[in-house]
Every structure is written in C-alpha cells, then in structure tokens.
Protein backbone atom coordinates (compact mmCIF):
# COMPACT_ATOMS: atom_id res chain seq x y z
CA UNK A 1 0.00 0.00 0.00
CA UNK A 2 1.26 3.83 -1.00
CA UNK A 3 1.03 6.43 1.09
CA UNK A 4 -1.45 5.35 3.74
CA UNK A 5 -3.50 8.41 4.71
CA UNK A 6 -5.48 7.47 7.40
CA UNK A 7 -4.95 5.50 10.48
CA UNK A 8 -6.51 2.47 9.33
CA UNK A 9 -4.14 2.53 6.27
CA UNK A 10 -1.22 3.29 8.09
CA UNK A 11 -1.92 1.02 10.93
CA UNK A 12 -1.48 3.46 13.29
CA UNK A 13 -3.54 3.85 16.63
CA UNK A 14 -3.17 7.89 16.33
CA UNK A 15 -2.25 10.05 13.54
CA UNK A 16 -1.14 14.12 14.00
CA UNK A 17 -1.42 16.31 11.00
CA UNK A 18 1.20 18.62 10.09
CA UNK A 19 2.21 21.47 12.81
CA UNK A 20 1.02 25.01 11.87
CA UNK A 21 2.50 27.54 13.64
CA UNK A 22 -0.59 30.29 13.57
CA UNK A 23 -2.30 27.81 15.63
CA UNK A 24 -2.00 26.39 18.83
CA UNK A 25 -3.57 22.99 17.69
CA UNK A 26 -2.48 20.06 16.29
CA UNK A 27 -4.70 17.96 13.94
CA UNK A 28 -5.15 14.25 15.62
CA UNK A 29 -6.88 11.14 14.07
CA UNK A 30 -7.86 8.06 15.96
CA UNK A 31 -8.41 5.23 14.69
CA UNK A 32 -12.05 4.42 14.15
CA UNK A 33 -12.68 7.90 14.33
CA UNK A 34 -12.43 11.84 12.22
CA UNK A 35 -9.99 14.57 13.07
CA UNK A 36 -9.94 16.40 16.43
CA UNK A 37 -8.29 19.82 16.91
CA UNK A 38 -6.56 19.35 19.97
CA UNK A 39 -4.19 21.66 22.09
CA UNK A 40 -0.64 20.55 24.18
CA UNK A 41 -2.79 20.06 27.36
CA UNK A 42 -5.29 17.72 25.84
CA UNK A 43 -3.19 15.70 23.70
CA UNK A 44 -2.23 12.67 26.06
CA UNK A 45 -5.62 12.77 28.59
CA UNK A 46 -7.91 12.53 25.00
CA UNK A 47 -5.12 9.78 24.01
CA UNK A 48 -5.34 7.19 26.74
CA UNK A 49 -9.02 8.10 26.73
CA UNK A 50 -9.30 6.21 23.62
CA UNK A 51 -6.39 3.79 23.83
CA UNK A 52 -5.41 3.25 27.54
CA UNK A 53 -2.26 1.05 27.08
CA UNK A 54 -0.91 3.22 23.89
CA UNK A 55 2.95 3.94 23.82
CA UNK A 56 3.06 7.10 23.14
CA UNK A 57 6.91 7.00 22.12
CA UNK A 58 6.23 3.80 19.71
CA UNK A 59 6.14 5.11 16.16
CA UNK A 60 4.09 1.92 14.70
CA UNK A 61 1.55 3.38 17.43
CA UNK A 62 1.74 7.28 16.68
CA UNK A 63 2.65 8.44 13.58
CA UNK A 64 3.89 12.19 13.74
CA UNK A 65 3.58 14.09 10.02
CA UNK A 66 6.41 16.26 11.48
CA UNK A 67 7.41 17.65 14.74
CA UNK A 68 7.05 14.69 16.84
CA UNK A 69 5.81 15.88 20.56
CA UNK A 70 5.68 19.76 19.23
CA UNK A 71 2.70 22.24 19.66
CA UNK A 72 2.93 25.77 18.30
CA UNK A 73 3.70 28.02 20.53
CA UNK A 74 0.89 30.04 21.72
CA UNK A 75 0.41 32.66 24.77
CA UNK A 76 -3.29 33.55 26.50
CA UNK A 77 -4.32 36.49 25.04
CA UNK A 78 -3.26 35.92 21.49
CA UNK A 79 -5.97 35.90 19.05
C-alpha cells in the first residue's frame, strides 16, 4: 500500500497532521474515528481516553507528520 493516509491505512492507533504555527492545535486522528483539533494540554488525557495502554513513544503506534511531541507556541491572550 502507498502512502497510507489514514490510520486504518497506516496502521497506526493515532495520527497528528502537520504542525502550523498560527495555531495552537495540532490535527489528531484516531483510529475508528475523524480529526480532532486538539491543544498541548489535551493531547495525552484525549489519548489514553481512547487507547489506555498506547505507547506514546512507539512510532508503529503514533505516527507524527512532522514535529514529533511539538505544539505551536501560543500565549493567553493571542488571538
């Protein structure tokens, strides 16, 4: 298979889109289910929600598009 797009392709449990840096969110798949914008914070809680015994570090898990771990930068206040 070429280029697996979603996490059922890919075999991943997770999937992150792309970091953009005029947002504070990162794009996040699960399996079974659509995209979820989703900030630092709420990243690993909304993970384990849906996969309690995920690694987190295991790459045949999580598949980061770039910036593994990496939120944009964003400060309270900002629009």
């Amino acid at each position: 298979m070429e280029n697996p797009t979603t996490p059922e392709e890919s075999g991943h449990l997770v999937d992150v889109a792309p970091y953009d840096a005029d947002s504070r969110y990162r794009r996040v798949r699960f399996r079974g289910s659509g995209w979820e914008s989703l900030e630092r914070e709420e990243f690993e809680p909304r993970v384990r929600r849906e996969f309690p015994d995920i690694d987190l570090d295991d790459p045949e898990q999580v598949h980061w598009a770039d910036r593994p771990g990496e939120w944009p930068p964003w400060h309270p206040g900002e629009a």
